[in-house]
PDB file of N, CA and C in Angstrom:
ATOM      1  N   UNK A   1      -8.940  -8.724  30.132  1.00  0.00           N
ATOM      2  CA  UNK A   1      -7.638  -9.072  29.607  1.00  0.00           C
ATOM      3  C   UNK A   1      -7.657 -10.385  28.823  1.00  0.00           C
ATOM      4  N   UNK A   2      -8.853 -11.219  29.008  1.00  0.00           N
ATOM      5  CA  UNK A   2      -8.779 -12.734  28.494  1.00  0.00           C
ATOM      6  C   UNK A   2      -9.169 -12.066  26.816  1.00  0.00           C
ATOM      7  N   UNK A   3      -9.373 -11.171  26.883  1.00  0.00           N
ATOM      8  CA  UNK A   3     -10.228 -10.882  25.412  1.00  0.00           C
ATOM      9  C   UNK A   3      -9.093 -10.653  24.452  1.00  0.00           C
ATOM     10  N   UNK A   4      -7.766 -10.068  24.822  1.00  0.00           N
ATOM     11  CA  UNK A   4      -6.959  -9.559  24.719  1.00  0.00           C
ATOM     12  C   UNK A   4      -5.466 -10.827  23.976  1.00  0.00           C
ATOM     13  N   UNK A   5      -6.136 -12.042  25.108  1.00  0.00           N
ATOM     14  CA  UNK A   5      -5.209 -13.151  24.628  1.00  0.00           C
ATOM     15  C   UNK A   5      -6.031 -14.057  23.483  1.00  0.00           C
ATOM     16  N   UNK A   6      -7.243 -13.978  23.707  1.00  0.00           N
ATOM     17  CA  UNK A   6      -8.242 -14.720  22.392  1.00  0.00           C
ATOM     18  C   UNK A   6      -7.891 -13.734  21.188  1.00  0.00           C
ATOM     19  N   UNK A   7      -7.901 -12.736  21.034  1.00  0.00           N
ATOM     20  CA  UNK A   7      -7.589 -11.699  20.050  1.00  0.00           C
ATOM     21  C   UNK A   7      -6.156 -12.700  19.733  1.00  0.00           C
ATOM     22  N   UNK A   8      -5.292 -12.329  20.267  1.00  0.00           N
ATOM     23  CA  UNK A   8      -4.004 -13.015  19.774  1.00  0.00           C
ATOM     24  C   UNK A   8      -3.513 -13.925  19.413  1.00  0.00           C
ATOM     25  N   UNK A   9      -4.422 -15.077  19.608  1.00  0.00           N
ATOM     26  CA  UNK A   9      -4.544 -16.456  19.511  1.00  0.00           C
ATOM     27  C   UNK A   9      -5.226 -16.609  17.845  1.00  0.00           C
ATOM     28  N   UNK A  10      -6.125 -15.726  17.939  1.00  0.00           N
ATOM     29  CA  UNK A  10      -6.785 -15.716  16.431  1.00  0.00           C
ATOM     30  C   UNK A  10      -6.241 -14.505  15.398  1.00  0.00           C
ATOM     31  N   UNK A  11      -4.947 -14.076  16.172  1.00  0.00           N
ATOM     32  CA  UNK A  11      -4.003 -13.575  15.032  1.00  0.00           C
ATOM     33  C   UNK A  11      -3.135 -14.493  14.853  1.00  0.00           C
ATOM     34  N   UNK A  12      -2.193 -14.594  15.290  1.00  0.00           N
ATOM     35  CA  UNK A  12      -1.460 -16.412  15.372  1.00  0.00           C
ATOM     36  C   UNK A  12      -2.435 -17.049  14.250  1.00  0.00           C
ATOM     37  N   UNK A  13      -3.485 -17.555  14.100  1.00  0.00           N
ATOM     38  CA  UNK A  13      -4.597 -18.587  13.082  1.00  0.00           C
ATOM     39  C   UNK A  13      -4.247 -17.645  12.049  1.00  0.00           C
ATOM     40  N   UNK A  14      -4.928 -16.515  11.740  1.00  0.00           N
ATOM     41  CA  UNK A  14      -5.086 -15.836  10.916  1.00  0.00           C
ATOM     42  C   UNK A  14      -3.617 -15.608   9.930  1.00  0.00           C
ATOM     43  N   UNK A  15      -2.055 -15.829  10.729  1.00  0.00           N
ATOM     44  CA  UNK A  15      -0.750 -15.489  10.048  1.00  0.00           C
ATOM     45  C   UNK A  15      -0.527 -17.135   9.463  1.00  0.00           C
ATOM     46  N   UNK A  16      -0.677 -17.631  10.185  1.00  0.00           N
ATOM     47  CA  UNK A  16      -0.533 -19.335   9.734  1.00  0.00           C
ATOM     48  C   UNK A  16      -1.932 -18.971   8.302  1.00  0.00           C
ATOM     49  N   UNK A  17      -2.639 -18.432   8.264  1.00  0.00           N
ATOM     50  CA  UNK A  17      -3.694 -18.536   7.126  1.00  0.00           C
ATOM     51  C   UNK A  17      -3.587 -17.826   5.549  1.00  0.00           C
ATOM     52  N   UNK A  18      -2.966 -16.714   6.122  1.00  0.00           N
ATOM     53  CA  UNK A  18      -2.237 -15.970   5.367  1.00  0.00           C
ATOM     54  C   UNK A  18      -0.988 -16.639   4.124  1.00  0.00           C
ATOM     55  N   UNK A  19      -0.218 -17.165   5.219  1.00  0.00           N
ATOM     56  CA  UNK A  19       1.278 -17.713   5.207  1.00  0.00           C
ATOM     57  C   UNK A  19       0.986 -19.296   3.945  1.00  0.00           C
ATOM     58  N   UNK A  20      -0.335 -19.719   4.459  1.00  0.00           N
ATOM     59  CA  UNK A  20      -0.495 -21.361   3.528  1.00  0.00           C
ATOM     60  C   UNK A  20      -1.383 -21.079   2.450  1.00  0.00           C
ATOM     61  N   UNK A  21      -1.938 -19.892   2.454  1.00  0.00           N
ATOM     62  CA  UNK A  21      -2.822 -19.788   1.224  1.00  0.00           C
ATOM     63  C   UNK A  21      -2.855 -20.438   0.089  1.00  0.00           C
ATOM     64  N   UNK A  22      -3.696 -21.239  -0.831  1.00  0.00           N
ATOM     65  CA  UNK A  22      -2.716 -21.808  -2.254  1.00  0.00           C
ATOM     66  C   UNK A  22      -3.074 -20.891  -2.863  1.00  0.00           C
ATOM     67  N   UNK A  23      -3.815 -19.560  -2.805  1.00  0.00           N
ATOM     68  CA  UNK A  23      -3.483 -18.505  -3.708  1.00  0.00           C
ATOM     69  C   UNK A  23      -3.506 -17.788  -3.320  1.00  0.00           C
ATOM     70  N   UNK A  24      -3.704 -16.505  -4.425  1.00  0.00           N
ATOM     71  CA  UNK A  24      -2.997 -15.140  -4.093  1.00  0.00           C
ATOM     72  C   UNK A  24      -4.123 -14.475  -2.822  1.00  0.00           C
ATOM     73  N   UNK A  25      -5.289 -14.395  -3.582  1.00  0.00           N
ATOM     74  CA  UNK A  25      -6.344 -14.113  -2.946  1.00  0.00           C
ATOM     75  C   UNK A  25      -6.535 -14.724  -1.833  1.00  0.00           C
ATOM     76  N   UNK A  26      -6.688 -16.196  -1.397  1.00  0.00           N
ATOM     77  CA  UNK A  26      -6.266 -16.356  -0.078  1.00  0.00           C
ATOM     78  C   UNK A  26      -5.418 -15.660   1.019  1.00  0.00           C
ATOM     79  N   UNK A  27      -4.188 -15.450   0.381  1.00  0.00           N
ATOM     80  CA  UNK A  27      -3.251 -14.415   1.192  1.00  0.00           C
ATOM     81  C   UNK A  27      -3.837 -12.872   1.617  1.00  0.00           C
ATOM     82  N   UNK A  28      -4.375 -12.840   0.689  1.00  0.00           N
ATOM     83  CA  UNK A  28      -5.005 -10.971   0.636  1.00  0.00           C
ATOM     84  C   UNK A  28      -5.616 -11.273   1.506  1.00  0.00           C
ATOM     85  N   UNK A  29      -6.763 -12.105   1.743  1.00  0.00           N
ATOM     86  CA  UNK A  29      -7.734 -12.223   2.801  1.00  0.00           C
ATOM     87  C   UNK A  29      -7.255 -12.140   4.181  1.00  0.00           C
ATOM     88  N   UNK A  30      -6.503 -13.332   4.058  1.00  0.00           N
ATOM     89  CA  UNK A  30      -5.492 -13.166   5.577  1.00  0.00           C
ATOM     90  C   UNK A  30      -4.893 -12.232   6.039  1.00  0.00           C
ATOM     91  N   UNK A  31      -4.512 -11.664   5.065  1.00  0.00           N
ATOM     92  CA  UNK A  31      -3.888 -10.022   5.356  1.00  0.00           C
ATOM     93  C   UNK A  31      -4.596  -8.759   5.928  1.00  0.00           C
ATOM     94  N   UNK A  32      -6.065  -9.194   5.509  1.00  0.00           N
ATOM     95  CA  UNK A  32      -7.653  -8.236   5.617  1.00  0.00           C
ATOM     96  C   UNK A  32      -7.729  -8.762   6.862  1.00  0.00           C
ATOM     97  N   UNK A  33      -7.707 -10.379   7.288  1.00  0.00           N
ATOM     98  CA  UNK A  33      -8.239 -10.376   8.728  1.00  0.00           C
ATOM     99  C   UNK A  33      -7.126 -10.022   9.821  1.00  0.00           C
ATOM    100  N   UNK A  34      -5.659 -10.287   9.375  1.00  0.00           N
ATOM    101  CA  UNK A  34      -5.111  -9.650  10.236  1.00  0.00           C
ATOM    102  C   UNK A  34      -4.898  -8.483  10.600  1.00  0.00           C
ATOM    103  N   UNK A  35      -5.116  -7.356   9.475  1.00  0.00           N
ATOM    104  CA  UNK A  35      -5.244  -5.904  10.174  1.00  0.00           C
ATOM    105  C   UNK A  35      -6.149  -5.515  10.782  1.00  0.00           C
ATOM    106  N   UNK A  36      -7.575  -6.183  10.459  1.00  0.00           N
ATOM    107  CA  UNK A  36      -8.785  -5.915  11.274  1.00  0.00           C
ATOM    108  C   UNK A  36      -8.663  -6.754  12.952  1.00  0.00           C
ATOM    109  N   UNK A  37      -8.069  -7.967  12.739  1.00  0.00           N
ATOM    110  CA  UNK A  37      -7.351  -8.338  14.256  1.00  0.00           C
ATOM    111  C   UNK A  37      -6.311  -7.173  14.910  1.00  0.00           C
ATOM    112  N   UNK A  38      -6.190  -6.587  14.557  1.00  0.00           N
ATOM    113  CA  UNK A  38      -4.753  -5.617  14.960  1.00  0.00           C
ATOM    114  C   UNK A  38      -5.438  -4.140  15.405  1.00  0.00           C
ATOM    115  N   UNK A  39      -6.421  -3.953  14.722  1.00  0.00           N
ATOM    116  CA  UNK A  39      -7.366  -2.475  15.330  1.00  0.00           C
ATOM    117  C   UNK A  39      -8.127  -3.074  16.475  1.00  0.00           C
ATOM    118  N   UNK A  40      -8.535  -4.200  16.469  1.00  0.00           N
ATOM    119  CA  UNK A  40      -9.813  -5.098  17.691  1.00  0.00           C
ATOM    120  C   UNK A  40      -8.597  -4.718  18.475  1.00  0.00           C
ATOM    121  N   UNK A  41      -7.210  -5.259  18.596  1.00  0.00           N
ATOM    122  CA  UNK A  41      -6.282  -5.321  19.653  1.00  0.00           C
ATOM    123  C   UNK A  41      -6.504  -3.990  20.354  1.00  0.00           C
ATOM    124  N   UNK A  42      -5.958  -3.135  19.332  1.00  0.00           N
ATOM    125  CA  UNK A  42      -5.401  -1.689  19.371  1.00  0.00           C
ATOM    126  C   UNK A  42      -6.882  -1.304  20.527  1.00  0.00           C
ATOM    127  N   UNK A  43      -8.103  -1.647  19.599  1.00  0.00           N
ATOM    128  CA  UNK A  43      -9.452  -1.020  20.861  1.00  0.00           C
ATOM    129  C   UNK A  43      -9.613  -1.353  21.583  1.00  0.00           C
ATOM    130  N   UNK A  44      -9.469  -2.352  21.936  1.00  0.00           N
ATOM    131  CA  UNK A  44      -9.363  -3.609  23.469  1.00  0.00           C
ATOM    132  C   UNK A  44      -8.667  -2.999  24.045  1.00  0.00           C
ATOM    133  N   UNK A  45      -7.446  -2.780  23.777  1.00  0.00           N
ATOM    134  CA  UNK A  45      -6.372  -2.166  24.840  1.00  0.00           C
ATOM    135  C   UNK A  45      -6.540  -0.666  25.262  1.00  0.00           C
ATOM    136  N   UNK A  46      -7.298   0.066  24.286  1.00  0.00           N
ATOM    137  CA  UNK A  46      -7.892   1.569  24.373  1.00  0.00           C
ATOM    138  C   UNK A  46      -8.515   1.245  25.901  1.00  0.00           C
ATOM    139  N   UNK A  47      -9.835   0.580  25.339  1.00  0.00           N
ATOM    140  CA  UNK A  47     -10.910   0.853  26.091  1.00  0.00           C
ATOM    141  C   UNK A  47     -10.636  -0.145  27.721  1.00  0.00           C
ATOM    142  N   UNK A  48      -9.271  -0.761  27.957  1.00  0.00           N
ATOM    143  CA  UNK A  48      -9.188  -1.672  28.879  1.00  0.00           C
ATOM    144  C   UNK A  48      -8.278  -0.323  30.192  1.00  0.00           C
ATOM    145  N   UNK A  49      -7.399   0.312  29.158  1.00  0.00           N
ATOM    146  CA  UNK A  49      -6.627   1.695  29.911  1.00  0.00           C
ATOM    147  C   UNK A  49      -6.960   2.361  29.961  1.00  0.00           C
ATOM    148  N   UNK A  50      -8.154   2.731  29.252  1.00  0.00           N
ATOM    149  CA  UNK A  50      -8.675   4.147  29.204  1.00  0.00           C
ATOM    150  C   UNK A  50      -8.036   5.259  28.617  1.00  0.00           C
ATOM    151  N   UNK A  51      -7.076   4.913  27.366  1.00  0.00           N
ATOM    152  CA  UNK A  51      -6.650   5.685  26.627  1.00  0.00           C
ATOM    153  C   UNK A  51      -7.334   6.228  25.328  1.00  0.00           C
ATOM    154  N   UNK A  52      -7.982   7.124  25.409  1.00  0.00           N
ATOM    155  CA  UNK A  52      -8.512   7.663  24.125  1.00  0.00           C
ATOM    156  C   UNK A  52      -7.258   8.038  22.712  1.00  0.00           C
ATOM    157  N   UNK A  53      -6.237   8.382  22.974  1.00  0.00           N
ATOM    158  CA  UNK A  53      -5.256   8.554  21.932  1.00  0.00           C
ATOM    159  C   UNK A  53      -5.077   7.659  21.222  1.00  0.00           C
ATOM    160  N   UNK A  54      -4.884   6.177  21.955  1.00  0.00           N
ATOM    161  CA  UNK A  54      -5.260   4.496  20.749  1.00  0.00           C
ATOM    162  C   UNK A  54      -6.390   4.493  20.115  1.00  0.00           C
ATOM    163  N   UNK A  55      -7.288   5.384  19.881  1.00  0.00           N
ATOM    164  CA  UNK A  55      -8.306   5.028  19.000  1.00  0.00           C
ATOM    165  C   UNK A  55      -8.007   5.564  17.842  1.00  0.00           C
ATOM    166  N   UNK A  56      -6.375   6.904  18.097  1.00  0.00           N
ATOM    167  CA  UNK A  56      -7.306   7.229  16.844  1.00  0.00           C
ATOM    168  C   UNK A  56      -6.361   6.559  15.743  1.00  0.00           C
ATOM    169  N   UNK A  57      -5.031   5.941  16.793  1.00  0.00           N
ATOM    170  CA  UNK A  57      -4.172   4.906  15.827  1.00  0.00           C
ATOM    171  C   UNK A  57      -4.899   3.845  15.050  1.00  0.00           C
ATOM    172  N   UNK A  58      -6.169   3.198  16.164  1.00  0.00           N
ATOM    173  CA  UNK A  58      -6.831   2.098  15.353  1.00  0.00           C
ATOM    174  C   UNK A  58      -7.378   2.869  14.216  1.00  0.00           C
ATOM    175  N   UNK A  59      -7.783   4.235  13.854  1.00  0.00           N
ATOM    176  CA  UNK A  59      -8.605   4.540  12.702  1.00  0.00           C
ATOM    177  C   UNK A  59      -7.643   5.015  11.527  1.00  0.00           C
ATOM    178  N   UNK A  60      -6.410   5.314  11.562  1.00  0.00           N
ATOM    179  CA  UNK A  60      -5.076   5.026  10.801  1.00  0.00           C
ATOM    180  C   UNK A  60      -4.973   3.612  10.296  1.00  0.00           C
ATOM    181  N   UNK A  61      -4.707   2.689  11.433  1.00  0.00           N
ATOM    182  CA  UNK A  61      -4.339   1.463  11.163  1.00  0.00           C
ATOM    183  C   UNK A  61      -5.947   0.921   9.835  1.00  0.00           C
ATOM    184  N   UNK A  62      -7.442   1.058  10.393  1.00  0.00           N
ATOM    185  CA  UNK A  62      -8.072   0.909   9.681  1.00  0.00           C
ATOM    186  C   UNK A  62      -7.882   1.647   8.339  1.00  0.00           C
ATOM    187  N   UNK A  63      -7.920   2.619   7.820  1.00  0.00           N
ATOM    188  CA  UNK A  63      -7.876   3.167   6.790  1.00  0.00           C
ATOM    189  C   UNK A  63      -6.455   2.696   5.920  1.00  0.00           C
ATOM    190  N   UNK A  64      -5.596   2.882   6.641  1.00  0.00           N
ATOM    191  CA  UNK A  64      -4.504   2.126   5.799  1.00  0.00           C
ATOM    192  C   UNK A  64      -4.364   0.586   5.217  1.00  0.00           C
ATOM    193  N   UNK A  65      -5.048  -0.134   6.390  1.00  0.00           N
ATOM    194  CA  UNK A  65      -5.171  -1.539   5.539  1.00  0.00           C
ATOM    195  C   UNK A  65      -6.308  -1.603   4.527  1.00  0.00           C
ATOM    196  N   UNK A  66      -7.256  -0.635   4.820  1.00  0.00           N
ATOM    197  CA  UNK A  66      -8.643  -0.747   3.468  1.00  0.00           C
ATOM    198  C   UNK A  66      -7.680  -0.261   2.274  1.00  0.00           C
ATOM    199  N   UNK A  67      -7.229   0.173   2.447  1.00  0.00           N
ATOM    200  CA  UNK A  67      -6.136   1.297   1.452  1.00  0.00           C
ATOM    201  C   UNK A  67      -5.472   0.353   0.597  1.00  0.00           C
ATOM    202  N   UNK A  68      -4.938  -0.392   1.850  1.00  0.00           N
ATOM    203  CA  UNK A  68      -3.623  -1.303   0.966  1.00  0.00           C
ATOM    204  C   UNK A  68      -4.062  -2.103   0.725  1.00  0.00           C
ATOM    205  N   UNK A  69      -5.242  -2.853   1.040  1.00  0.00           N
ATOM    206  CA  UNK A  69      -5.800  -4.169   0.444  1.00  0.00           C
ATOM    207  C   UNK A  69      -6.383  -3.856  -0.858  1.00  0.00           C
ATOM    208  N   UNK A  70      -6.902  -2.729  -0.938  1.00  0.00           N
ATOM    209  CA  UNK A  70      -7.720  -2.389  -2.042  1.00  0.00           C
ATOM    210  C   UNK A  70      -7.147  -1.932  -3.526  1.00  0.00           C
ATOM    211  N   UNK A  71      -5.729  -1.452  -3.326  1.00  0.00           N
ATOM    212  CA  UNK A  71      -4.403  -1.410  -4.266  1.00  0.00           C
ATOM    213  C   UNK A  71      -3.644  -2.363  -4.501  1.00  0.00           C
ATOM    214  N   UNK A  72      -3.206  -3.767  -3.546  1.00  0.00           N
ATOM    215  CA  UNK A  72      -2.898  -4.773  -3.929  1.00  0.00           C
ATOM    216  C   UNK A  72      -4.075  -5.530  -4.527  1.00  0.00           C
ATOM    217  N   UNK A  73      -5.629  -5.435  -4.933  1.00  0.00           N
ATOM    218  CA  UNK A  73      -6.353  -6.755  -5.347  1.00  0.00           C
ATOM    219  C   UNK A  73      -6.423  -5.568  -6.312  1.00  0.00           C
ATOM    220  N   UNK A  74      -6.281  -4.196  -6.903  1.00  0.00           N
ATOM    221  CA  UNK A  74      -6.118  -3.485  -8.470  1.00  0.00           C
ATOM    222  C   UNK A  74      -5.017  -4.090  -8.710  1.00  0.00           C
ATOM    223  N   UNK A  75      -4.048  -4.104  -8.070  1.00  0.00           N
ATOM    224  CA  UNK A  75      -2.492  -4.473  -9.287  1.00  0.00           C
ATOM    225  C   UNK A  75      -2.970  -5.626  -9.077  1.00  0.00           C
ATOM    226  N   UNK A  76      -3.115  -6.553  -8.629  1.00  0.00           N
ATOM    227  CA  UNK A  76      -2.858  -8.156  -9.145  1.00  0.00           C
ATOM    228  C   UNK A  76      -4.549  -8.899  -9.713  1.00  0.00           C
ATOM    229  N   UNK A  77      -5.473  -7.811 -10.001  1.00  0.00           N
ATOM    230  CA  UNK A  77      -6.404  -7.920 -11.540  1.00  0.00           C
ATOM    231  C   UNK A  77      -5.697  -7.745 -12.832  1.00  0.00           C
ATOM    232  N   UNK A  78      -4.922  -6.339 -12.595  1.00  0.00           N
ATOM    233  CA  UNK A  78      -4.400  -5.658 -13.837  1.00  0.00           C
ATOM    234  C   UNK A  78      -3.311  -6.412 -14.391  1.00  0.00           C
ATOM    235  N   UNK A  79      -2.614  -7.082 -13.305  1.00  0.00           N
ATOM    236  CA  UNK A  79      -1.574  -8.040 -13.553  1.00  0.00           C
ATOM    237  C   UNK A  79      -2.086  -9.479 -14.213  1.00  0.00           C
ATOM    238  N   UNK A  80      -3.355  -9.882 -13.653  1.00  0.00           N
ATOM    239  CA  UNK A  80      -3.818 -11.289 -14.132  1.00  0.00           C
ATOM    240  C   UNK A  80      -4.260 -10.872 -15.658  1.00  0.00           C
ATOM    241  N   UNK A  81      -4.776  -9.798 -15.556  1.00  0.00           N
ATOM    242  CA  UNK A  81      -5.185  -9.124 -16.944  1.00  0.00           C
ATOM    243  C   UNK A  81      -3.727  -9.415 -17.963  1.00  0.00           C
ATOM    244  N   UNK A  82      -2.961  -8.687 -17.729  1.00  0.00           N
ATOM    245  CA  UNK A  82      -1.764  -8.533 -18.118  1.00  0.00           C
ATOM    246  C   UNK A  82      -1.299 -10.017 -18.884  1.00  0.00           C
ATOM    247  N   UNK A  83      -1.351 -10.570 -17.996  1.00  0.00           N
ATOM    248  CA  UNK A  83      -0.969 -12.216 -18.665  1.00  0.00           C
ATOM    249  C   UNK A  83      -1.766 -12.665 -19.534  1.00  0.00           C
ATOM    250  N   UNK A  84      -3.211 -12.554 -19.704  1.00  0.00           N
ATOM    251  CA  UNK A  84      -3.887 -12.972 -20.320  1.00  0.00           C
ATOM    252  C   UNK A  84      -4.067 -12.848 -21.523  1.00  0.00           C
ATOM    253  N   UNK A  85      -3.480 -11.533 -21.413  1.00  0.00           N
ATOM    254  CA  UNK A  85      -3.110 -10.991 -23.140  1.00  0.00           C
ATOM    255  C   UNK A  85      -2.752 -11.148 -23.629  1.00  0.00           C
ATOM    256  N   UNK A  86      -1.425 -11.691 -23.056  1.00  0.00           N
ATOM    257  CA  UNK A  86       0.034 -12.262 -24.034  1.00  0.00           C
ATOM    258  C   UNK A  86      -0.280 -13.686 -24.570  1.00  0.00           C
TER     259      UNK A  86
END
């Protein structure tokens, strides 16, 4: 269970990291480590109850943040692009 409160403690870091970024990309990052903090949770707590059905949320939760991180750093190239033109 201590693994469970260190996990949370270094999501807490990780939203404060997110939150002060001085750029964009900073933020994205923070955003990358907090969903990957959020599946560690999700498996910790699997494998602490012995629930096999939380795993397969953590592999949702994984695929959706690769997903969404990987569509927010296309639009905000295409966007930096965008400016550069003008």
């Amino acid at each position: 269970m201590y693994v469970l409160w260190i996990l949370s403690a270094f999501l807490a870091l990780f939203i404060v990291r997110a939150a002060q970024g001085p750029s964009v990309w900073d933020r994205l990052l923070g955003l990358s480590l907090i969903s990957t903090k959020i599946i560690l949770i999700i498996v910790v707590f699997a494998s602490v109850y012995d629930t096999a059905y939380l795993l397969d949320y953590a592999i949702v939760q994984a695929l959706l943040g690769f997903i969404s991180i990987v569509f927010t750093a296309l639009f905000l190239l295409e966007r930096m692009k965008a400016r550069r033109v003008r």
